[in-house]
Structure formats: structure tokens, C-alpha cells
N, C-alpha and C. Protein backbone atom coordinates (compact mmCIF):
# COMPACT_ATOMS: atom_id res chain seq x y z
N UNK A 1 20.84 89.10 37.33
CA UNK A 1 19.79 88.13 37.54
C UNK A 1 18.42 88.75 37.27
N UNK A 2 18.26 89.77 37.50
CA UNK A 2 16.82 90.76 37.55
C UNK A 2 16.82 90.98 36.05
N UNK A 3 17.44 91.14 35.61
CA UNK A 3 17.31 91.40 33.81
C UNK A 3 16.90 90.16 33.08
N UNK A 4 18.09 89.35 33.38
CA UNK A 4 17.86 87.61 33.02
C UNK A 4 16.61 87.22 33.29
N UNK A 5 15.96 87.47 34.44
CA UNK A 5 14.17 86.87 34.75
C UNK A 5 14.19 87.64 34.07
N UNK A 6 13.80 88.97 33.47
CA UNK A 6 12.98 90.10 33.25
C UNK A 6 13.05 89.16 31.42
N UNK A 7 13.86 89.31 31.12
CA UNK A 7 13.62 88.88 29.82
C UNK A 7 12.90 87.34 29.55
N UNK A 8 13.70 86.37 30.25
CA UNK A 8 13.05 85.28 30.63
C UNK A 8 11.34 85.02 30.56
N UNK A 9 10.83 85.66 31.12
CA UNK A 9 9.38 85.63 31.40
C UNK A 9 8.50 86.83 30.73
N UNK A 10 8.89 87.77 30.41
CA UNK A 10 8.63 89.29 29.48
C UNK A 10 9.07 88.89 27.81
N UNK A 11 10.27 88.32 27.62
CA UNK A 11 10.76 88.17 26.52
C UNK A 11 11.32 89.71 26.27
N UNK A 12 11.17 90.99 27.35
CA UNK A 12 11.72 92.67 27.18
C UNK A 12 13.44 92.29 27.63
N UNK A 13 14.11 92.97 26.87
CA UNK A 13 15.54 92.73 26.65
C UNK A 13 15.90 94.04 27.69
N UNK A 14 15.65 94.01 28.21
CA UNK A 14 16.43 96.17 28.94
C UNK A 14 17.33 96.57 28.20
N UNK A 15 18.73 95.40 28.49
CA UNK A 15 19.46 95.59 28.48
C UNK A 15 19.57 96.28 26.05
N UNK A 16 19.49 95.86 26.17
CA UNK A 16 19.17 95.80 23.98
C UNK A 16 18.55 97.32 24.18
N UNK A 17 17.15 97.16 25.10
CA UNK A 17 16.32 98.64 24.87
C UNK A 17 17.40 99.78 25.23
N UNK A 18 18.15 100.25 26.10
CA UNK A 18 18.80 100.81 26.69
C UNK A 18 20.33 101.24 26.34
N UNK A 19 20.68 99.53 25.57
CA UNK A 19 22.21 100.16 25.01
C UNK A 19 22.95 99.74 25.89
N UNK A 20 22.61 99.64 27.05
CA UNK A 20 23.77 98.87 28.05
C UNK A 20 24.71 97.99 27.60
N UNK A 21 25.85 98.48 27.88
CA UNK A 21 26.91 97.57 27.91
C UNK A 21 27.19 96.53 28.84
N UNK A 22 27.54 95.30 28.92
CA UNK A 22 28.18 94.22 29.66
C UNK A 22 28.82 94.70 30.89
N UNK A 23 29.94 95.58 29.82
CA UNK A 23 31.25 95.51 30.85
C UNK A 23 30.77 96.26 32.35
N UNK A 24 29.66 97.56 32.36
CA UNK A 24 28.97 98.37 32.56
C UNK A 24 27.88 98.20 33.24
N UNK A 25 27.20 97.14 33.18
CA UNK A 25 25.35 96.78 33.08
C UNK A 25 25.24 97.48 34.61
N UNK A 26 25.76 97.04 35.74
CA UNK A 26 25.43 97.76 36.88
C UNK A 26 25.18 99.06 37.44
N UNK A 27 26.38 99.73 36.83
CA UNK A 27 26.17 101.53 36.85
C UNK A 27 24.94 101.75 36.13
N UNK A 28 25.01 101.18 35.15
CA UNK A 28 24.25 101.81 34.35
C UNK A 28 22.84 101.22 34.57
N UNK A 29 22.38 100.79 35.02
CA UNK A 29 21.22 100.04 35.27
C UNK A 29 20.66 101.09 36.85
N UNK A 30 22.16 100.89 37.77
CA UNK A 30 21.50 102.13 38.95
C UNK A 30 21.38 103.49 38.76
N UNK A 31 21.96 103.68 37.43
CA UNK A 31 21.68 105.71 36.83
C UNK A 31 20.92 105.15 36.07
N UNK A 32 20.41 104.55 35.84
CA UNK A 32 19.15 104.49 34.93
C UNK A 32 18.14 105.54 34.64
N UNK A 33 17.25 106.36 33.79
CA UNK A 33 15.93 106.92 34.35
C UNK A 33 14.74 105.68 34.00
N UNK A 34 14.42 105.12 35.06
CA UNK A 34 13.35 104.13 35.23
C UNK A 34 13.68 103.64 36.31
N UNK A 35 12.72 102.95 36.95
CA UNK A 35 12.73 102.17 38.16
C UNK A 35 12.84 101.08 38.30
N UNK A 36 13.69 100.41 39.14
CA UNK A 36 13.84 98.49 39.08
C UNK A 36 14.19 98.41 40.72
N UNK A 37 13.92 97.36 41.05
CA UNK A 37 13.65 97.27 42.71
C UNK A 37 13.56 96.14 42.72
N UNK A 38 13.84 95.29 43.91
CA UNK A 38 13.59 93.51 43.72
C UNK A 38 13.60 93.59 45.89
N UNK A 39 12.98 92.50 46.16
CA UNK A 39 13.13 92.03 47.39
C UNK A 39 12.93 90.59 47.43
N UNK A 40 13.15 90.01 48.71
CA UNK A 40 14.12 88.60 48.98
C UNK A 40 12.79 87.58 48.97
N UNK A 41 12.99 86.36 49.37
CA UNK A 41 12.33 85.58 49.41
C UNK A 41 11.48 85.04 50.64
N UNK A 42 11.64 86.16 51.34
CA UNK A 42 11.24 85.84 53.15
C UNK A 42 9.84 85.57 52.94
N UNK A 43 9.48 85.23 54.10
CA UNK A 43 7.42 85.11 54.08
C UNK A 43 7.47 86.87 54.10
N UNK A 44 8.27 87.43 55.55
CA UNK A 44 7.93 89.08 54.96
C UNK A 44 9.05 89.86 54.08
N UNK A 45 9.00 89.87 52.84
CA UNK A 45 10.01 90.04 52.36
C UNK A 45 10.68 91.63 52.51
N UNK A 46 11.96 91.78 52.32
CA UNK A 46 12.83 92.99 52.57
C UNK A 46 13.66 92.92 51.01
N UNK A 47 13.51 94.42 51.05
CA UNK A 47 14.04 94.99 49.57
C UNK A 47 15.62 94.42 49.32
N UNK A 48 16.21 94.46 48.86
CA UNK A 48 17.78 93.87 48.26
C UNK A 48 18.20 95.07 47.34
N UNK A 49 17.59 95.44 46.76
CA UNK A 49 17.88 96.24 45.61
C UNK A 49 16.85 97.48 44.71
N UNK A 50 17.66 98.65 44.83
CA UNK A 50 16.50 99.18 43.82
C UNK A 50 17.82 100.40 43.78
N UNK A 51 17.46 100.70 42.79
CA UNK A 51 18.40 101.88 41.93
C UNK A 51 18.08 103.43 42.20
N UNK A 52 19.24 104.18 41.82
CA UNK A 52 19.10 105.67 42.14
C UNK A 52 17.61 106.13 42.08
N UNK A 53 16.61 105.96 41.53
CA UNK A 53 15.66 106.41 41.03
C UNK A 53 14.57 105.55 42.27
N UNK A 54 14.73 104.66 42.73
CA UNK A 54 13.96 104.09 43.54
C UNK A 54 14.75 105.15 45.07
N UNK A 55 15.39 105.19 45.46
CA UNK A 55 16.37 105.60 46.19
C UNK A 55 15.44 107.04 46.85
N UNK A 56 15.98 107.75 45.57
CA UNK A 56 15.36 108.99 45.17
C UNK A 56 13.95 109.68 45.82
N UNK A 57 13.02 108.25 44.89
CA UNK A 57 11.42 108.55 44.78
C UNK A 57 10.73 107.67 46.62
N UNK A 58 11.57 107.04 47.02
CA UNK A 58 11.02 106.47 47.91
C UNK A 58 12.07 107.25 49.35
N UNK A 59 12.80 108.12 49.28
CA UNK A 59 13.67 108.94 49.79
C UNK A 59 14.05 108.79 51.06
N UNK A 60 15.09 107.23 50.69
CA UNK A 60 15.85 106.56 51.81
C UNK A 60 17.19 106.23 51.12
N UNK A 61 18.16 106.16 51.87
CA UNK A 61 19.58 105.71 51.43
C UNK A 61 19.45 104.06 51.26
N UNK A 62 20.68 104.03 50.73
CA UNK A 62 20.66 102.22 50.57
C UNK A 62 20.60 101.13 51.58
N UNK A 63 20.91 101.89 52.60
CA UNK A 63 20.74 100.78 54.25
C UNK A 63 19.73 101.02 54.53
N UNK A 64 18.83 102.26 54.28
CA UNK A 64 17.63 102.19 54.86
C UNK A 64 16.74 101.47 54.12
N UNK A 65 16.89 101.48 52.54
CA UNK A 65 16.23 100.41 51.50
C UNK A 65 16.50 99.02 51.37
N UNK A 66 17.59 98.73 52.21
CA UNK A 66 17.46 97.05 52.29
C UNK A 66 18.06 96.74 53.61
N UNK A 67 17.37 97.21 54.70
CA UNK A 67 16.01 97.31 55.70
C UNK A 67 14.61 97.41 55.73
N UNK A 68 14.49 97.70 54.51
CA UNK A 68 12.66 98.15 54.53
C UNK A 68 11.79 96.45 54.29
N UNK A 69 10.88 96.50 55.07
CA UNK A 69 10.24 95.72 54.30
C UNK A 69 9.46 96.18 53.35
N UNK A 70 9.29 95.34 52.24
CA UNK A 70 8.48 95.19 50.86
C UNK A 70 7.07 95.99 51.22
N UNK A 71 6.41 94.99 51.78
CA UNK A 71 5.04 95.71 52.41
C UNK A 71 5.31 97.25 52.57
N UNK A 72 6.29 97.78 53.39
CA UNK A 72 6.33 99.37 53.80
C UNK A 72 6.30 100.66 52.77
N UNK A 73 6.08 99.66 51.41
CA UNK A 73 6.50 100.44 49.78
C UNK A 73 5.25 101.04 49.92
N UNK A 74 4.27 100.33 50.23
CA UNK A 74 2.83 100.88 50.40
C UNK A 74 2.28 101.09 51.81
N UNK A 75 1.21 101.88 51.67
CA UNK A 75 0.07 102.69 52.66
C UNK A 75 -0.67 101.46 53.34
N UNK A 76 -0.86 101.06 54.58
CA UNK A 76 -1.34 100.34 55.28
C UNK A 76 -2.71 99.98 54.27
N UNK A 77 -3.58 100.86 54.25
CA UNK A 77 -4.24 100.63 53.74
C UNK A 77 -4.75 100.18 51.84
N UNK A 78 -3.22 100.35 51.32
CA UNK A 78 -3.44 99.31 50.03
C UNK A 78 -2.39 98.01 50.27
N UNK A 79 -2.19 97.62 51.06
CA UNK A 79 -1.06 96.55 50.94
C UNK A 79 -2.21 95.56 50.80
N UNK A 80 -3.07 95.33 51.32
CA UNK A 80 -3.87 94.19 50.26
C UNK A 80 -3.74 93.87 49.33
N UNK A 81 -4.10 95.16 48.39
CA UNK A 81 -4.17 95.04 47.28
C UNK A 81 -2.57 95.02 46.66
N UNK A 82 -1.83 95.15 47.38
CA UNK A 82 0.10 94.70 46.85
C UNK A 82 0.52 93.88 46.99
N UNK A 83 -0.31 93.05 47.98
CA UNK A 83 0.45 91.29 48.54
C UNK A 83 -0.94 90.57 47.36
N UNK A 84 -1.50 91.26 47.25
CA UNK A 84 -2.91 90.06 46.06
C UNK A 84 -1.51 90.02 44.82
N UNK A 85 -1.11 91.62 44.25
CA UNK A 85 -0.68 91.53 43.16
C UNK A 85 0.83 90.45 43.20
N UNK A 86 1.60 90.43 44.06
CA UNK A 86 2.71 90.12 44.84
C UNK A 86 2.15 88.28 44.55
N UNK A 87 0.97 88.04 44.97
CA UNK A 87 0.60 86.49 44.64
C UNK A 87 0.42 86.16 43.55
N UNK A 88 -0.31 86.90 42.41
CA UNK A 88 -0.58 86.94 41.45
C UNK A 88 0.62 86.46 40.71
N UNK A 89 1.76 87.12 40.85
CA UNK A 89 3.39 87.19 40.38
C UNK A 89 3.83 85.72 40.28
N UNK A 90 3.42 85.28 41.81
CA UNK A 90 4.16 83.96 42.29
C UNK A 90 3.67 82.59 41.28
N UNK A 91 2.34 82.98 41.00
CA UNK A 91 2.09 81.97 40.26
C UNK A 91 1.90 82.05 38.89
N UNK A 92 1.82 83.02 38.54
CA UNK A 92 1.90 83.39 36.46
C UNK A 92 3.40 83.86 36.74
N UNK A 93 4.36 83.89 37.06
CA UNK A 93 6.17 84.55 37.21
C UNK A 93 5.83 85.78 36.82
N UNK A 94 5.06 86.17 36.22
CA UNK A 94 4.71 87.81 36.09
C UNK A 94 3.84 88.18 35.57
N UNK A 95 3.88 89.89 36.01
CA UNK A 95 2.28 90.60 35.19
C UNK A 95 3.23 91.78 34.76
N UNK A 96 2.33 92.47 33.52
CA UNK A 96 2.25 93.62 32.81
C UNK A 96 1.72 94.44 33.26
N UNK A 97 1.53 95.44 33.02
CA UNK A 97 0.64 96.40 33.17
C UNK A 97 0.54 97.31 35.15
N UNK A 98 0.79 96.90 35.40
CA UNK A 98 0.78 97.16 37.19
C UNK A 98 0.70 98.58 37.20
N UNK A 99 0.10 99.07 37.96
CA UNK A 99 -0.28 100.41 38.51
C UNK A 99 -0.79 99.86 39.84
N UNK A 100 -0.08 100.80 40.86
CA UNK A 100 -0.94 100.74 41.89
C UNK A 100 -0.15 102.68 42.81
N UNK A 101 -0.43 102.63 43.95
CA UNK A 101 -0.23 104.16 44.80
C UNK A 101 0.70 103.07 45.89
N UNK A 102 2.06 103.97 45.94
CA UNK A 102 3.03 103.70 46.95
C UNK A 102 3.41 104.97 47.51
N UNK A 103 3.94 104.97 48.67
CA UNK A 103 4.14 105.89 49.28
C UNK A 103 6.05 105.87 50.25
N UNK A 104 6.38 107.18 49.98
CA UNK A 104 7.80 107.07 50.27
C UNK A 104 7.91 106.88 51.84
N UNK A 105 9.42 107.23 52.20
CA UNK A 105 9.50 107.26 53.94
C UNK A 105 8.91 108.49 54.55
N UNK A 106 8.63 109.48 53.98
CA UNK A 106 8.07 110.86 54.70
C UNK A 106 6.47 110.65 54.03
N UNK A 107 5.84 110.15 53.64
CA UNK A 107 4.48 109.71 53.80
C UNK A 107 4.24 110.32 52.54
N UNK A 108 4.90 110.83 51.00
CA UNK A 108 4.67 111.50 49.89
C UNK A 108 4.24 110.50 49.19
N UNK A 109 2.89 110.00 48.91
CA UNK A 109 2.23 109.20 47.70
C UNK A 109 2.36 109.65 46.13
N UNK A 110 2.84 108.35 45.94
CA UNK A 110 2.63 108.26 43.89
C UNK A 110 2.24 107.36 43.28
N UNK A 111 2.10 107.17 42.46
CA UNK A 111 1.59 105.82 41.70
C UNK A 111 2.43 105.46 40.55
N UNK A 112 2.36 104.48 40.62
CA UNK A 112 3.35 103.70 39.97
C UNK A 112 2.09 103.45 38.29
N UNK A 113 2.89 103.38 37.08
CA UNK A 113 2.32 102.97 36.26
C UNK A 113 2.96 102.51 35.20
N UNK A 114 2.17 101.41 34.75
CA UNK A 114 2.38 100.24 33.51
C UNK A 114 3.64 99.94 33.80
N UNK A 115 3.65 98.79 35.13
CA UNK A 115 4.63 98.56 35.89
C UNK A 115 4.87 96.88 35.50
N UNK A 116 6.29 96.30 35.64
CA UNK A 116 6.38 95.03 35.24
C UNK A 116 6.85 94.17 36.69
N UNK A 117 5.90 92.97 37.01
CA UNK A 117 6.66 92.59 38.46
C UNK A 117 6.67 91.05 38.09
N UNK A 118 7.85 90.41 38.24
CA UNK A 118 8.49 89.68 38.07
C UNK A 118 9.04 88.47 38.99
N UNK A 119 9.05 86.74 38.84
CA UNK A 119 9.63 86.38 39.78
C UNK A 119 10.88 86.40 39.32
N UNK A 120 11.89 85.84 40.36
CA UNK A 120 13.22 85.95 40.33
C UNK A 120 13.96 84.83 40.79
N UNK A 121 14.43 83.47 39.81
CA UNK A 121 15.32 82.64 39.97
C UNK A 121 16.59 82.67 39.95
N UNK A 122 17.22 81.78 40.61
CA UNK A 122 18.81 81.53 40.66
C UNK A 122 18.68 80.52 39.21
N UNK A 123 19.98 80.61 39.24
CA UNK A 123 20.50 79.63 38.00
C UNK A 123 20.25 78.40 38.19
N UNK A 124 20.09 77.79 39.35
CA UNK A 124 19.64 76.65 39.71
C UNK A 124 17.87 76.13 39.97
N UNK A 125 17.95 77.44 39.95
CA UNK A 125 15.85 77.21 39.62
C UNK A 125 15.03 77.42 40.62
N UNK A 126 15.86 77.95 41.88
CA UNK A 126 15.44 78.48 43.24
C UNK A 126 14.66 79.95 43.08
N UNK A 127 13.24 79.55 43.65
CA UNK A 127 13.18 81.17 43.95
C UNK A 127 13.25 82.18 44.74
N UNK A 128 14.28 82.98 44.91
CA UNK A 128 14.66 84.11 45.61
C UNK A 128 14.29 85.10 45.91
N UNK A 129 12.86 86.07 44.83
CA UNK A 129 12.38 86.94 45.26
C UNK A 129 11.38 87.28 43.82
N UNK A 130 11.31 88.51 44.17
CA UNK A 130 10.68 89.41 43.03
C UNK A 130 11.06 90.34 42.70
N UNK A 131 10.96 91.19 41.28
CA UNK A 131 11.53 92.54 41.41
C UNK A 131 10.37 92.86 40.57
N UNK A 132 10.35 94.40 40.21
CA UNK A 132 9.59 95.24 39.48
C UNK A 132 10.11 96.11 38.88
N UNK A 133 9.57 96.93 37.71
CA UNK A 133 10.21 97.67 36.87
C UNK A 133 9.36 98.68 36.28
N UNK A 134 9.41 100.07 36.45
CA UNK A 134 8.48 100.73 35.63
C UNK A 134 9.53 102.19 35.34
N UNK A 135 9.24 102.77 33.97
CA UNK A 135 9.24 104.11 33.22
C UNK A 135 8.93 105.42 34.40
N UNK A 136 7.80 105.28 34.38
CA UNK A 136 7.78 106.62 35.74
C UNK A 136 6.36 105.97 36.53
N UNK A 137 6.18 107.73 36.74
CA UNK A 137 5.49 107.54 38.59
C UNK A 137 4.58 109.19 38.00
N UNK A 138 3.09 109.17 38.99
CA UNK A 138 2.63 110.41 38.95
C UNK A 138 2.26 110.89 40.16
N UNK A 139 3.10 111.82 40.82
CA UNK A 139 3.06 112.56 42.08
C UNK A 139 1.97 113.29 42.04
């Protein structure tokens, strides 16, 4: 579904860029080297998904990453500026370019850059969440 929006609204194929196979797309999407992450549709939303590399860089296991809330990706003091971009999303279905400074569970800041954040429909036209997608990060 996160690929399907991603192309949907980007017209960026991952899956084409990458070589991914069908049979495959999941492994290979969570060994990925790049980042993809999505959370739910709550007023406070909580992560669902993000791959080895999110895992990794934000340095929590998978129960502790979908437990987290969304907001907790960032420093008290930029989540303003992550719930503005987070609105921004809701009403253009997405932006290019995204950079902003997130910070892991042991308090290690990075920044995210030329990041893609995305809404995220069901097949039926419901919206469920958001995800994001970026190449790397500068510690």
C-alpha cells in the first residue's frame, strides 16, 4: 500500500528503481538501504511500520516502533514544525523535498534529507495514515 500511494501521488516507482521483485517486495523493501516508515490515522498518530533502517537509526525494536507515537520521531521542540509539515501532507497528499532534525530513543539527533511524505489510502479511498521515505540521514 505505501509503494502504491508512493507512486500514486510521486508518479516514483521504488519498486522499478530498486529491482524489487513481487514475489519478494516485503523483505526486500525492510533490508532496504533507505528509509520508509508510515503511521496510522489517529488524531495522535502511532507508527505501523518502518524498516530495518528506520529500526536501526531511531534504535528501537519493532514493538517499541509501533508503540511510538509519530510526534516522539522528533525533539519537543521541533514537532511544530513536523505536525505543520504532517498538515501540509494532508492536504496536497504529498511533499518533496522534506528535511527536517529527528531524534532517536536515546536522544541521538539527525536530519533527515530530501525526504518524501506521503498520504496513504486503502483501496477503497479511506485515509489511513502517512508514510515517508528518504535515501539517508546526517548525524
Amino acid at each position: 500500500m505505501m509503494l502504491e500511494n508512493l507512486k500514486r501521488w510521486t508518479d516514483y516507482d521504488l519498486i522499478k528503481e530498486y529491482g524489487f521483485s513481487l514475489e519478494t517486495l516485503g523483505a526486500q523493501v525492510f533490508n532496504a538501504n533507505f528509509y520508509i516508515l508510515s503511521h496510522n490515522h489517529a488524531a495522535d498518530p502511532i507508527l505501523n511500520y518502518g524498516n530495518q533502517q528506520v529500526l536501526e537509526r531511531w534504535e528501537v525494536s519493532w514493538d517499541e516502533l509501533t508503540r511510538m507515537y509519530s510526534r516522539d520521531t522528533a525533539k519537543p521542540v521541533d514537532r511544530a514544525d513536523r505536525s505543520a509539515i504532517m498538515e501540509q501532507v494532508k492536504v496536497q497528499n504529498y511533499i518533496n523535498g522534506y528535511s527536517g532534525v529527528r531524534v532517536s530513543k536515546t536522544g541521538k539527533e539527525f536530519q533527515i534529507l530530501d525526504g518524501t511524505v506521503w498520504n496513504l489510502f486503502t483501496s477503497n479511498g479511506d485515509l489511513c495514515g502517512q508514510a515517508a521515505w528518504f535515501k539517508s540521514v546526517i548525524v
